[in-house]
PDB file of N, CA and C in Angstrom:
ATOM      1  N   UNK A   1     114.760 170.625  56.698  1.00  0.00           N
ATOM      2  CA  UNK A   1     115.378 170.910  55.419  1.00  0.00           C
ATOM      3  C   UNK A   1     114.631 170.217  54.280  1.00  0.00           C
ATOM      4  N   UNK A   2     114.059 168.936  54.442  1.00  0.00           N
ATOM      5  CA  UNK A   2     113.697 168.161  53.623  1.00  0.00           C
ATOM      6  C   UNK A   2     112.075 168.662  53.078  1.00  0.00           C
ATOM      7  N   UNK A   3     111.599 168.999  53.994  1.00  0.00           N
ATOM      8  CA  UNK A   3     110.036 169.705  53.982  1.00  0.00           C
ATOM      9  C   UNK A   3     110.391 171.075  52.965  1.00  0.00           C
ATOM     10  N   UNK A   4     111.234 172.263  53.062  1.00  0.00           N
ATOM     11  CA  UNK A   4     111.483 173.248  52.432  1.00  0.00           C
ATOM     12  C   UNK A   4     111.430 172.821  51.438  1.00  0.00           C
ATOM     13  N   UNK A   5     113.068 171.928  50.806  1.00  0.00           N
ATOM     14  CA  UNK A   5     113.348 171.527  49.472  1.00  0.00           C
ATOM     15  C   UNK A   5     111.714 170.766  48.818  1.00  0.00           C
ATOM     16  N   UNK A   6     111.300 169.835  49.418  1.00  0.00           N
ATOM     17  CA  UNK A   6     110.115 169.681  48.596  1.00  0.00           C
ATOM     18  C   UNK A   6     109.320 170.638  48.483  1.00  0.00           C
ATOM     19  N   UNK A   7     108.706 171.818  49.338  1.00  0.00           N
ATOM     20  CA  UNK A   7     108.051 172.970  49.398  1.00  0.00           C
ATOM     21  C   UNK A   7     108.463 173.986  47.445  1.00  0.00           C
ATOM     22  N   UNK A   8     109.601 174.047  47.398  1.00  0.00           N
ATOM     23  CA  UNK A   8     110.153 174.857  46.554  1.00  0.00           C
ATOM     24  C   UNK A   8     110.173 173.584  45.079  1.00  0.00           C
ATOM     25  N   UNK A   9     110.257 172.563  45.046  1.00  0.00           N
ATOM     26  CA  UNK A   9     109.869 171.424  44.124  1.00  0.00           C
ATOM     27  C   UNK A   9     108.485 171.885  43.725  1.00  0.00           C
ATOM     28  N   UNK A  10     107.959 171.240  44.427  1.00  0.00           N
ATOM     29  CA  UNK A  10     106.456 171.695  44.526  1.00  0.00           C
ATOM     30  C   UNK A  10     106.011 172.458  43.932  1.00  0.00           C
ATOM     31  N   UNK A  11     106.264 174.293  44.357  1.00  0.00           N
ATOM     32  CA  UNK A  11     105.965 175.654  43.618  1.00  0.00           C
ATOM     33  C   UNK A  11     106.875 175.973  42.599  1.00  0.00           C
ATOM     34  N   UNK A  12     108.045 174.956  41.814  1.00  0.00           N
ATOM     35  CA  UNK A  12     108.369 175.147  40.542  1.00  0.00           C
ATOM     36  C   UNK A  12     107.687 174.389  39.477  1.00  0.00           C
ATOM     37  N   UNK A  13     107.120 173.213  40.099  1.00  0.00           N
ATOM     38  CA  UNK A  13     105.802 172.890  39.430  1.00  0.00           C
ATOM     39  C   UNK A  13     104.068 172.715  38.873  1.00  0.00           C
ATOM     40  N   UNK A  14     104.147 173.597  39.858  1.00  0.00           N
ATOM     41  CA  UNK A  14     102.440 173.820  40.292  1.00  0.00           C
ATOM     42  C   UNK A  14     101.897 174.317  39.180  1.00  0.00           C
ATOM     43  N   UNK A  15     102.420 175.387  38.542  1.00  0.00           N
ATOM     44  CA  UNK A  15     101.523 175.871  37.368  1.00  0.00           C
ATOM     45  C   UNK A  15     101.581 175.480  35.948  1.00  0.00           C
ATOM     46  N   UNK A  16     103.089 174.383  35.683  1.00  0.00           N
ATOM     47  CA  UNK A  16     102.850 173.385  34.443  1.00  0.00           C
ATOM     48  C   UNK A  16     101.505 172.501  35.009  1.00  0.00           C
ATOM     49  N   UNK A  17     101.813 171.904  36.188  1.00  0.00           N
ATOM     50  CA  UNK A  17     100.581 171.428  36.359  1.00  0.00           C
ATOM     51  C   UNK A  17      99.232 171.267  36.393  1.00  0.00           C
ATOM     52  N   UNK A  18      99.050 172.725  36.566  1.00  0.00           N
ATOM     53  CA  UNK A  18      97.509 173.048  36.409  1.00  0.00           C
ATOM     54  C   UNK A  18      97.631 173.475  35.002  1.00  0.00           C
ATOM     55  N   UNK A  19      98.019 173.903  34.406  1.00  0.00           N
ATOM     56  CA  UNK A  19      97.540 173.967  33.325  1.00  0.00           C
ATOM     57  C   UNK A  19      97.452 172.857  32.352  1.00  0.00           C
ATOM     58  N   UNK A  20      98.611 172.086  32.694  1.00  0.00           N
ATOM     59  CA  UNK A  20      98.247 170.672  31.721  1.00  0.00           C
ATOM     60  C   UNK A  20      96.836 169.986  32.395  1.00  0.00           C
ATOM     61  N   UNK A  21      96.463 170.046  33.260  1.00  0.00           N
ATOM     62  CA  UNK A  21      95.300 169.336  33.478  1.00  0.00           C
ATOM     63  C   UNK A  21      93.823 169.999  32.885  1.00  0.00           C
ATOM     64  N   UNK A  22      94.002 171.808  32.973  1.00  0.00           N
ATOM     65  CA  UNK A  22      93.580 172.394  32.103  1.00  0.00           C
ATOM     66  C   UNK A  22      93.270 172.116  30.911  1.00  0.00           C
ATOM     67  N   UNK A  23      94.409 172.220  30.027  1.00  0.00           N
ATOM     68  CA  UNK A  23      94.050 171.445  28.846  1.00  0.00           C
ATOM     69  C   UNK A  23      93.932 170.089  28.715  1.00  0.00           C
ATOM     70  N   UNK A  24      94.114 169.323  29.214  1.00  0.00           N
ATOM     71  CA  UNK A  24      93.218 168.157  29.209  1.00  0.00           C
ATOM     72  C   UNK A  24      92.222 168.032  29.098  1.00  0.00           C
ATOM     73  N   UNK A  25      91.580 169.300  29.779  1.00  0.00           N
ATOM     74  CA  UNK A  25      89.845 169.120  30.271  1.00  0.00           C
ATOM     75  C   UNK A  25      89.549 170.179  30.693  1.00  0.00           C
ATOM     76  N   UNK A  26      88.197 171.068  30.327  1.00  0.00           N
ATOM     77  CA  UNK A  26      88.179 172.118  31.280  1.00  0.00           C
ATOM     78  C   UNK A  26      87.566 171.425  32.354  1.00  0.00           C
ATOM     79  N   UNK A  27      87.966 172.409  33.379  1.00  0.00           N
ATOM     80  CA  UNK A  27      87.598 172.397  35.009  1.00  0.00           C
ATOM     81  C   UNK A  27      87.333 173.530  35.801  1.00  0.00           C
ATOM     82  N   UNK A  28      86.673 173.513  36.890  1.00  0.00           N
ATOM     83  CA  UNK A  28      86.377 174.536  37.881  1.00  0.00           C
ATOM     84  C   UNK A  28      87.879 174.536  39.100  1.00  0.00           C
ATOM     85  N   UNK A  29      87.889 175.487  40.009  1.00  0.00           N
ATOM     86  CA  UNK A  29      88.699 175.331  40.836  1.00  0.00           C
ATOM     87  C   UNK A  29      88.826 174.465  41.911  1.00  0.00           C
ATOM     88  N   UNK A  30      87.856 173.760  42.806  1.00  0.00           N
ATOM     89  CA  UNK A  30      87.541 172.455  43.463  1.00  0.00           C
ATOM     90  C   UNK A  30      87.911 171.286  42.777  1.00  0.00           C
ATOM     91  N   UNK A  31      87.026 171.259  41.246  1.00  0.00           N
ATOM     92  CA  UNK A  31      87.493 169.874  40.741  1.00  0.00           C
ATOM     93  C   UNK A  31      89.224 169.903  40.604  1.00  0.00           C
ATOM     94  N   UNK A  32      89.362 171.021  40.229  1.00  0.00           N
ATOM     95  CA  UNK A  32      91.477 170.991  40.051  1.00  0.00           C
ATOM     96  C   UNK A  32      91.934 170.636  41.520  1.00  0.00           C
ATOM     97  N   UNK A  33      91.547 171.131  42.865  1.00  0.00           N
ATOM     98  CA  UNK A  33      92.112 170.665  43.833  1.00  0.00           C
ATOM     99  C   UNK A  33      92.379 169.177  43.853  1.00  0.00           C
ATOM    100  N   UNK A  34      90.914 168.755  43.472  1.00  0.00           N
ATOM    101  CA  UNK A  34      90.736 167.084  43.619  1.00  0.00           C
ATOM    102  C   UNK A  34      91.511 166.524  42.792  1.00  0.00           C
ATOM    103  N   UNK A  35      91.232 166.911  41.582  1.00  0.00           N
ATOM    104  CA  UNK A  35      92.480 166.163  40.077  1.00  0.00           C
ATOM    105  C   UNK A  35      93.894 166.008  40.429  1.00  0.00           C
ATOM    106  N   UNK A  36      93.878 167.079  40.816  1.00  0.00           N
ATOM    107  CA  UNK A  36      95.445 167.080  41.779  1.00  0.00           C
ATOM    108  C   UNK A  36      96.144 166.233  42.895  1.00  0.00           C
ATOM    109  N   UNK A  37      95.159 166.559  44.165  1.00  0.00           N
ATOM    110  CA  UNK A  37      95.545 165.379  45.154  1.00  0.00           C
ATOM    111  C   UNK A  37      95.463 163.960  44.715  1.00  0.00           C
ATOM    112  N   UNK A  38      94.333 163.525  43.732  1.00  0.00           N
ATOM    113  CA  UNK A  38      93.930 162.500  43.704  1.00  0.00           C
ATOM    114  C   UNK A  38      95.204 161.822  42.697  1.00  0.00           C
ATOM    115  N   UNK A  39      95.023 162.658  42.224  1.00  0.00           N
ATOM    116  CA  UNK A  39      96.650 161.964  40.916  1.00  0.00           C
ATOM    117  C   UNK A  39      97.919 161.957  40.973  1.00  0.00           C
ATOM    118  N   UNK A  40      98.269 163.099  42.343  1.00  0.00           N
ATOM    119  CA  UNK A  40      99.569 163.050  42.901  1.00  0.00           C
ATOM    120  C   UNK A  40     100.280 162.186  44.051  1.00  0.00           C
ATOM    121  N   UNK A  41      98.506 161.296  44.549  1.00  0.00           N
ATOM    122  CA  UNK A  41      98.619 160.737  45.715  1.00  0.00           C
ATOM    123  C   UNK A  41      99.074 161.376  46.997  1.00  0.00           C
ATOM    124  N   UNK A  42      98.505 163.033  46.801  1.00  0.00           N
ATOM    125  CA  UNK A  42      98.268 163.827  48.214  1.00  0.00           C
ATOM    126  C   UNK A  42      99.517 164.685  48.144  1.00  0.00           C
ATOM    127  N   UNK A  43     100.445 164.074  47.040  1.00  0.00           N
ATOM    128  CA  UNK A  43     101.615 165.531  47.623  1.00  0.00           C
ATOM    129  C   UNK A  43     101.428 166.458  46.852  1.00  0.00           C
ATOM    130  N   UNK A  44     100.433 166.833  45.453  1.00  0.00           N
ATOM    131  CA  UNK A  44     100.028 167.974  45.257  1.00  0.00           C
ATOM    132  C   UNK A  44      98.497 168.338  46.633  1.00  0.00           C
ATOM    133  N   UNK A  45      98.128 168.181  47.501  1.00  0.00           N
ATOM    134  CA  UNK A  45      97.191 168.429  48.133  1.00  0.00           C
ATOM    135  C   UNK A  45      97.171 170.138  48.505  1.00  0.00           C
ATOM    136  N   UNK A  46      96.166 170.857  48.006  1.00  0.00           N
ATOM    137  CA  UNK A  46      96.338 172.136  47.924  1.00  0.00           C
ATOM    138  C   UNK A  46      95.336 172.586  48.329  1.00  0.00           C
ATOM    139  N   UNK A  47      95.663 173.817  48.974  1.00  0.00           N
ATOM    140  CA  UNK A  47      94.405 174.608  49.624  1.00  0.00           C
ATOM    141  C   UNK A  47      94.458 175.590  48.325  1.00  0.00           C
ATOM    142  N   UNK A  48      92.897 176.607  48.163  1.00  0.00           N
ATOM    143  CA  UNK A  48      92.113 177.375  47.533  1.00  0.00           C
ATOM    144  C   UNK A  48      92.985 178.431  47.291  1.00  0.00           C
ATOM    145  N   UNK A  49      93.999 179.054  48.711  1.00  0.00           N
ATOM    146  CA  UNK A  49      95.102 180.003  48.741  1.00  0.00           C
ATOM    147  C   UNK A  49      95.871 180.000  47.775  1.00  0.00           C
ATOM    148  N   UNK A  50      96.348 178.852  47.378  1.00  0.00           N
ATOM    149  CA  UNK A  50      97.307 178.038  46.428  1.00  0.00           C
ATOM    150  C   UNK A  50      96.997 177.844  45.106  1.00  0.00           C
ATOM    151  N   UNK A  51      95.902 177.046  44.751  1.00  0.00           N
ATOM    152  CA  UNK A  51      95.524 177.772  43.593  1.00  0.00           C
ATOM    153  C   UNK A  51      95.512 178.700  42.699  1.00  0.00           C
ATOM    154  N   UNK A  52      94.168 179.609  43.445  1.00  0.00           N
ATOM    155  CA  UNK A  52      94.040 180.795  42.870  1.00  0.00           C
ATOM    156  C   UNK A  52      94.367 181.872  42.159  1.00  0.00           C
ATOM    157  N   UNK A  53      95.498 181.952  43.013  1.00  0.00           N
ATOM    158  CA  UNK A  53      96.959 182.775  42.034  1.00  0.00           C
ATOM    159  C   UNK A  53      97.167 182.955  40.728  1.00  0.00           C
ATOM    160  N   UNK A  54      97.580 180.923  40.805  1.00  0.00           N
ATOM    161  CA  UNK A  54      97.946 180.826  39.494  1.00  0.00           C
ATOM    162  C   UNK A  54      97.278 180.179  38.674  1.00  0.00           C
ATOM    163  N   UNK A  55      95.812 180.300  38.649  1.00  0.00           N
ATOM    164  CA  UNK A  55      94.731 180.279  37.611  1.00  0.00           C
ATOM    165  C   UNK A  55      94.807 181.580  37.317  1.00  0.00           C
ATOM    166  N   UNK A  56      94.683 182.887  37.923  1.00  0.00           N
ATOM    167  CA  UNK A  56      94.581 184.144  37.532  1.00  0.00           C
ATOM    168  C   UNK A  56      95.853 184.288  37.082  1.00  0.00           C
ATOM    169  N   UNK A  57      97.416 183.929  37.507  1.00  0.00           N
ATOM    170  CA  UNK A  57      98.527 184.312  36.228  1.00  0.00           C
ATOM    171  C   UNK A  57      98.124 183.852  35.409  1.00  0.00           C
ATOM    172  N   UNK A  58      97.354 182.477  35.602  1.00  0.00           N
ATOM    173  CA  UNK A  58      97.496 181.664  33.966  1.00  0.00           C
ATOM    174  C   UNK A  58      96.573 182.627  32.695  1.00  0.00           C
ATOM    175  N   UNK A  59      95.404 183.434  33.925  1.00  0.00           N
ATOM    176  CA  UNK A  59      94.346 184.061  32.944  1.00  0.00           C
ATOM    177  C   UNK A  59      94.814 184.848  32.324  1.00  0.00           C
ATOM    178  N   UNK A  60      95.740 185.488  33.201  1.00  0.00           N
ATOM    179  CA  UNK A  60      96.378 186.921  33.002  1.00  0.00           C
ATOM    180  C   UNK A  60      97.152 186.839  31.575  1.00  0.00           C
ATOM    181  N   UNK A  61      97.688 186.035  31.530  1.00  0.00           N
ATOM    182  CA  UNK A  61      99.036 185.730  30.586  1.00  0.00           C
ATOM    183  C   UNK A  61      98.587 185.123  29.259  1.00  0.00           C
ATOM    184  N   UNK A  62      97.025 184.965  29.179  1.00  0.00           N
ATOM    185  CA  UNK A  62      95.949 184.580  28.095  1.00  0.00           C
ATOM    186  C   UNK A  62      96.161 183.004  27.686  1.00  0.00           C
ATOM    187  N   UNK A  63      96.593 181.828  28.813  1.00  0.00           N
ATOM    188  CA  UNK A  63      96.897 180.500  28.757  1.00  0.00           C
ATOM    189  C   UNK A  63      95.410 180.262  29.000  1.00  0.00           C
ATOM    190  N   UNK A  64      94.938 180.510  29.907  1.00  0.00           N
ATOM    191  CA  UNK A  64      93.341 179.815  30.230  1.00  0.00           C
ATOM    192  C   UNK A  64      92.327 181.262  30.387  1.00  0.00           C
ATOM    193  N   UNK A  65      91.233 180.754  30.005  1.00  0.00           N
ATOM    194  CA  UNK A  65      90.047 181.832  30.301  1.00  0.00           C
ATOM    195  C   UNK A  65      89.087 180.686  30.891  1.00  0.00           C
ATOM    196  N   UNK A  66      88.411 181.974  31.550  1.00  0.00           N
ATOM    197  CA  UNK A  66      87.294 181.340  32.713  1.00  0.00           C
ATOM    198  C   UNK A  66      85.930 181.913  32.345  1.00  0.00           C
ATOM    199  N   UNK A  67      84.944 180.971  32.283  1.00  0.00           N
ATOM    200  CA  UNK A  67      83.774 181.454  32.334  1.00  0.00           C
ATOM    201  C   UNK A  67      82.485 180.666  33.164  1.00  0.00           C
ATOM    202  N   UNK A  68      81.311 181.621  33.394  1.00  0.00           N
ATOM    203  CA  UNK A  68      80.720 181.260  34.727  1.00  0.00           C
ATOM    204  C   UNK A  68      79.545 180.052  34.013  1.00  0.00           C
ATOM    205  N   UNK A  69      79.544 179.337  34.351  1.00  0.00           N
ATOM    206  CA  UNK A  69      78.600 178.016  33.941  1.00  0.00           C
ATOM    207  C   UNK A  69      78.118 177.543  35.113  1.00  0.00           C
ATOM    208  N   UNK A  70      76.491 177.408  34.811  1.00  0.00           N
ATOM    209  CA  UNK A  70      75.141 177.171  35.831  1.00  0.00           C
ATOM    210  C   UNK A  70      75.264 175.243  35.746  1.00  0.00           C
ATOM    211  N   UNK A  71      75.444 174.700  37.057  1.00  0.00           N
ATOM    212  CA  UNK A  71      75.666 173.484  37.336  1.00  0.00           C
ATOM    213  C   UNK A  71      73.545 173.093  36.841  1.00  0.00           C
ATOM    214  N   UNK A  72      74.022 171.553  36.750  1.00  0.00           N
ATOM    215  CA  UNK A  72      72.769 170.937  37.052  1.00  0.00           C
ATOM    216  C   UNK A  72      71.538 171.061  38.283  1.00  0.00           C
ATOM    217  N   UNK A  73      70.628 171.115  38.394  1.00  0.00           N
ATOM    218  CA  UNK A  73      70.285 171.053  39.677  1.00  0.00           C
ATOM    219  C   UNK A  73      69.747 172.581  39.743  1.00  0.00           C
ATOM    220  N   UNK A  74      70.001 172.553  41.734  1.00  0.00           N
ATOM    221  CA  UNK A  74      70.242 174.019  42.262  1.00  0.00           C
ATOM    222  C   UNK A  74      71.628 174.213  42.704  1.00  0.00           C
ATOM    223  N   UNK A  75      72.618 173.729  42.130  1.00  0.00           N
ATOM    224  CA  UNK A  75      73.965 174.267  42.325  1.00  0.00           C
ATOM    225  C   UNK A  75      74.339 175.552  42.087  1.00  0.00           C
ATOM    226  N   UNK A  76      75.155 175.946  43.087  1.00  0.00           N
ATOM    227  CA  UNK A  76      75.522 177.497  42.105  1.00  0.00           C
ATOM    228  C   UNK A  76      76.396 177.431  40.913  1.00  0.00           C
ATOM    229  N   UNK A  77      76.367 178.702  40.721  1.00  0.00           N
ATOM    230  CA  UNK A  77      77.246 178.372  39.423  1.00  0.00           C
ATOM    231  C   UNK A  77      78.805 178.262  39.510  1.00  0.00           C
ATOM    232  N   UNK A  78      79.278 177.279  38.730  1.00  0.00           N
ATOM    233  CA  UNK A  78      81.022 177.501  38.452  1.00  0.00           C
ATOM    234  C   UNK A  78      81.812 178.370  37.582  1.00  0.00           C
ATOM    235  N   UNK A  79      82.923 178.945  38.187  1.00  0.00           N
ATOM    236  CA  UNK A  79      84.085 179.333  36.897  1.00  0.00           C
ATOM    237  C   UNK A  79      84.757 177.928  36.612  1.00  0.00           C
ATOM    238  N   UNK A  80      84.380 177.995  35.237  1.00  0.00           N
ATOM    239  CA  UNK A  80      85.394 176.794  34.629  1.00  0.00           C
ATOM    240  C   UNK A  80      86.506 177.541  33.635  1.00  0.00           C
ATOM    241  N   UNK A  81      87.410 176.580  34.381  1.00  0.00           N
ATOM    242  CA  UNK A  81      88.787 177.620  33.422  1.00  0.00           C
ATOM    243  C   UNK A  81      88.980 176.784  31.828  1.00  0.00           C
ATOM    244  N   UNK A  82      88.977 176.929  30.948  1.00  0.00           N
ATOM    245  CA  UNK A  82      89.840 176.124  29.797  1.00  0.00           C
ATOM    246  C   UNK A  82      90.599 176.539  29.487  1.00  0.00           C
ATOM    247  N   UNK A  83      91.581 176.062  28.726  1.00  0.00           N
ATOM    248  CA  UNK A  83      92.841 176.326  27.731  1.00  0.00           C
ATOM    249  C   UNK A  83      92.696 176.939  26.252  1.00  0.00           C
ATOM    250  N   UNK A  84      93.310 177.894  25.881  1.00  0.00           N
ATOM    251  CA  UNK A  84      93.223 178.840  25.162  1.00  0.00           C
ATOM    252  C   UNK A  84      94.270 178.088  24.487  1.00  0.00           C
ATOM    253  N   UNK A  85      94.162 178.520  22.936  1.00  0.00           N
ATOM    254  CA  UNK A  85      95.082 178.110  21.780  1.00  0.00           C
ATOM    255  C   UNK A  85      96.796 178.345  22.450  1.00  0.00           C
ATOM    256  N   UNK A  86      97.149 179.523  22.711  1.00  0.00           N
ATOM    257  CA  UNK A  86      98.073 180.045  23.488  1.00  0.00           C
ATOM    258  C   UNK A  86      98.438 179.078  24.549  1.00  0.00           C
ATOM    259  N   UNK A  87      97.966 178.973  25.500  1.00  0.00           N
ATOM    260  CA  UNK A  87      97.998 177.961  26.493  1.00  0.00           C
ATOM    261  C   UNK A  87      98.088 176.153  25.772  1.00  0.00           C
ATOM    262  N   UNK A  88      97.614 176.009  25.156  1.00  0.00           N
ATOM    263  CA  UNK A  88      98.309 174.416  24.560  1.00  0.00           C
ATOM    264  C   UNK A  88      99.555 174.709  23.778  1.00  0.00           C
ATOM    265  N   UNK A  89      99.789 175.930  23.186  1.00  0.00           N
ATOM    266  CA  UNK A  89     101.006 175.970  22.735  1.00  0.00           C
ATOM    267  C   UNK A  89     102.239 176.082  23.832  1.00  0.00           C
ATOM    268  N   UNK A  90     101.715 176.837  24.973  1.00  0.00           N
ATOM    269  CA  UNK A  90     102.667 177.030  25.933  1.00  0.00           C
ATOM    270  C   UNK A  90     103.033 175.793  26.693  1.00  0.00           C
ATOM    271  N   UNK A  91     102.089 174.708  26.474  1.00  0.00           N
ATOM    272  CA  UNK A  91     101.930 174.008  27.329  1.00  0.00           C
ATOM    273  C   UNK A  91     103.411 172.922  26.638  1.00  0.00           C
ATOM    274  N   UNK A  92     102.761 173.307  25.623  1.00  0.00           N
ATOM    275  CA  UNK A  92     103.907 171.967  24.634  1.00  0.00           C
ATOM    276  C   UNK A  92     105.256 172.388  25.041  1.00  0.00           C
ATOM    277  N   UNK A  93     105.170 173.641  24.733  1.00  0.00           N
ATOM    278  CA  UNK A  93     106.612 174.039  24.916  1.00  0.00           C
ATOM    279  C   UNK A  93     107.170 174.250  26.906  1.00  0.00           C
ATOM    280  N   UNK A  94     106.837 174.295  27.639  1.00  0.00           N
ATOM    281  CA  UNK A  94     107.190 174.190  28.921  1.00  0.00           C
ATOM    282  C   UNK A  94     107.122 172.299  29.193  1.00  0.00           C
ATOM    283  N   UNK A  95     106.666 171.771  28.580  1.00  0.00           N
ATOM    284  CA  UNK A  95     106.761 169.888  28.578  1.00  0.00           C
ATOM    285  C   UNK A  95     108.322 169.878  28.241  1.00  0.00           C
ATOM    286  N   UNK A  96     108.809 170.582  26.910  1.00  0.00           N
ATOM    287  CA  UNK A  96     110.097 170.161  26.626  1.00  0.00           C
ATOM    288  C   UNK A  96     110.876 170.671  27.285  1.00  0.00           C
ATOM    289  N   UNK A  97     110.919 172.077  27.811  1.00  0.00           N
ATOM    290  CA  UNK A  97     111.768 172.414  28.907  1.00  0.00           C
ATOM    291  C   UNK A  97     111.729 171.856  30.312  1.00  0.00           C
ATOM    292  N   UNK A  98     110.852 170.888  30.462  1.00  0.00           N
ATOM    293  CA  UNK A  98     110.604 170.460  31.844  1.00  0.00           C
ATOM    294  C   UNK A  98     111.121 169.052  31.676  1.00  0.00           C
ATOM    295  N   UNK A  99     111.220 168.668  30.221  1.00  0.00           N
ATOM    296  CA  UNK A  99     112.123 167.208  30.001  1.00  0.00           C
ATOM    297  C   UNK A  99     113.689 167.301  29.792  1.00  0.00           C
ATOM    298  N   UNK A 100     113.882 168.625  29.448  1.00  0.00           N
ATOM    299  CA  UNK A 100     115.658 169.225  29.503  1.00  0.00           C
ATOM    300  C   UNK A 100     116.088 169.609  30.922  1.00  0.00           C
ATOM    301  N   UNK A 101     115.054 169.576  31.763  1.00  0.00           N
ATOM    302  CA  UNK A 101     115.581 169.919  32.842  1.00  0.00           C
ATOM    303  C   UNK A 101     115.558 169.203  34.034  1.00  0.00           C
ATOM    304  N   UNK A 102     114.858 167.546  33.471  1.00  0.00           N
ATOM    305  CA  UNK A 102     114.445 166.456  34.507  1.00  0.00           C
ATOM    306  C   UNK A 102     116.048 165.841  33.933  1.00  0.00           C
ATOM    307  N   UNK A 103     116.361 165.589  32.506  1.00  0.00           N
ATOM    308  CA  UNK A 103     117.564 165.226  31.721  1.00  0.00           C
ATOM    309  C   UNK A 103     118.640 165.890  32.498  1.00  0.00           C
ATOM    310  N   UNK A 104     118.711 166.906  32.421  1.00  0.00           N
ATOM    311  CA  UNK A 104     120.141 167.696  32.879  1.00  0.00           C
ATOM    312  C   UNK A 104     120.301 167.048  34.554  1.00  0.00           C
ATOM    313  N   UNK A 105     119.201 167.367  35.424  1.00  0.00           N
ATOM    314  CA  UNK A 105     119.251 167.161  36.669  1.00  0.00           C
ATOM    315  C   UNK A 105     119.922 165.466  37.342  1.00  0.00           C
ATOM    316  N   UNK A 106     118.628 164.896  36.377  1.00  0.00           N
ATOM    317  CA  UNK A 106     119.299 163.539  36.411  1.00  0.00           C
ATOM    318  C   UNK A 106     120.739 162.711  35.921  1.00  0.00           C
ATOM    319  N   UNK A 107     120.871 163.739  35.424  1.00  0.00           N
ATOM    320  CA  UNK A 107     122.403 163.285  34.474  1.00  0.00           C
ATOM    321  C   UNK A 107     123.759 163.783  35.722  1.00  0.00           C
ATOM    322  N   UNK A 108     123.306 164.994  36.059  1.00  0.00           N
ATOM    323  CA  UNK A 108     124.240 165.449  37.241  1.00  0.00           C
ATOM    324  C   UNK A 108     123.909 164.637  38.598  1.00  0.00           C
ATOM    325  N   UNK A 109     122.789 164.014  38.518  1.00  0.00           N
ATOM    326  CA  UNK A 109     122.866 163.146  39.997  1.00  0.00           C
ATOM    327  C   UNK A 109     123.462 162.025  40.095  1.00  0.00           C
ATOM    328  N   UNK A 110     123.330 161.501  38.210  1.00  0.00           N
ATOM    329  CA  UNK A 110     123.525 160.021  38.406  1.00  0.00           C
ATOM    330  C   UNK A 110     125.048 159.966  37.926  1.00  0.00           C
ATOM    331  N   UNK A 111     125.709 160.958  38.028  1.00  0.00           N
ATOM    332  CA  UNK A 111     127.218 160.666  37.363  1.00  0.00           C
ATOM    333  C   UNK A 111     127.934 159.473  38.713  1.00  0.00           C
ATOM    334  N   UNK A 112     129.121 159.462  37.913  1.00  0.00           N
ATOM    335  CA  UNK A 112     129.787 158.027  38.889  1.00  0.00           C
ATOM    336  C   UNK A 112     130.784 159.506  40.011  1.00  0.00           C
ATOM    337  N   UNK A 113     130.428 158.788  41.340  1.00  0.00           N
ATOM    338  CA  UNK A 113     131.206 159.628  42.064  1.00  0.00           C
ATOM    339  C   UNK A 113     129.843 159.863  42.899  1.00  0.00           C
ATOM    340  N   UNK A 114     129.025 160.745  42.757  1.00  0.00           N
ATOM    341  CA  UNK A 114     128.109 161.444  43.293  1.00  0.00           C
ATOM    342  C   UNK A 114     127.956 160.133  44.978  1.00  0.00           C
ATOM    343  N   UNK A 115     127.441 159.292  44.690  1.00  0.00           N
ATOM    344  CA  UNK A 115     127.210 158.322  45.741  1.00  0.00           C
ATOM    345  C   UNK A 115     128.191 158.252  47.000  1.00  0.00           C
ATOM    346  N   UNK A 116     129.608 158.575  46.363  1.00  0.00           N
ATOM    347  CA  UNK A 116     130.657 158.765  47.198  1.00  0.00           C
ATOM    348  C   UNK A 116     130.594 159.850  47.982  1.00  0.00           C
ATOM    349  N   UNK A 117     129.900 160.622  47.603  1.00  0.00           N
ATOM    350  CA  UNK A 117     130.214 161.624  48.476  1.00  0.00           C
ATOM    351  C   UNK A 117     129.165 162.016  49.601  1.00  0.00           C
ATOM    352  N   UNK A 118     128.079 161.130  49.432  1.00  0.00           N
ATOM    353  CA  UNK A 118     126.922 161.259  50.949  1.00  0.00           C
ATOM    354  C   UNK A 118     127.842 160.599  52.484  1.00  0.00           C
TER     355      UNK A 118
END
């Protein structure tokens, strides 16, 4: 039960997530895996499957655009996604709904009573 409920945590947050890291910085799709695990301390740890998706909703929906950039070296080349004007605006505004809804949640957990009843 406990694996699900975090499973579904998880995929209600995944795509504020990538995109705020998005606009932070552009990035390719590897470096976002890494930004991710590395900053979530492994419980965002995501396979390529997982991703992908929702870099392409994000493209789709005109939050981030991707374009192909030739690495240093003989690397191949990367899609690096950035954040589109649209996409920092969206971004602002899904922050405040994601702070009305950490507020609401927490307010219903922490009422007096709740403890009583585990």
């Amino acid at each position: 039960m406990e694996d699900r409920f975090l499973q579904q945590m998880k995929k209600g947050a995944l795509e504020l997530l990538v995109l705020a890291l998005i606009c932070r910085q552009p990035a390719y799709g590897y470096e976002l895996l890494n930004l991710l695990a590395k900053q979530s301390g492994g419980l965002f740890a995501l396979k390529e499957g997982t991703l992908y998706p929702i870099l392409y909703r994000l493209e789709d929906a005109g939050l981030i655009e991707a374009k192909w950039k030739q690495g240093e070296g003989r690397t191949a080349p990367k899609k690096v996604y950035t954040a589109t004007g649209a996409g920092e605006a969206e971004l602002k505004q899904r922050r405040v709904l994601w702070k009305e809804f950490q507020t609401t949640v927490d307010g219903i957990l922490d009422q007096r009573g709740f403890e009583d009843e585990q």
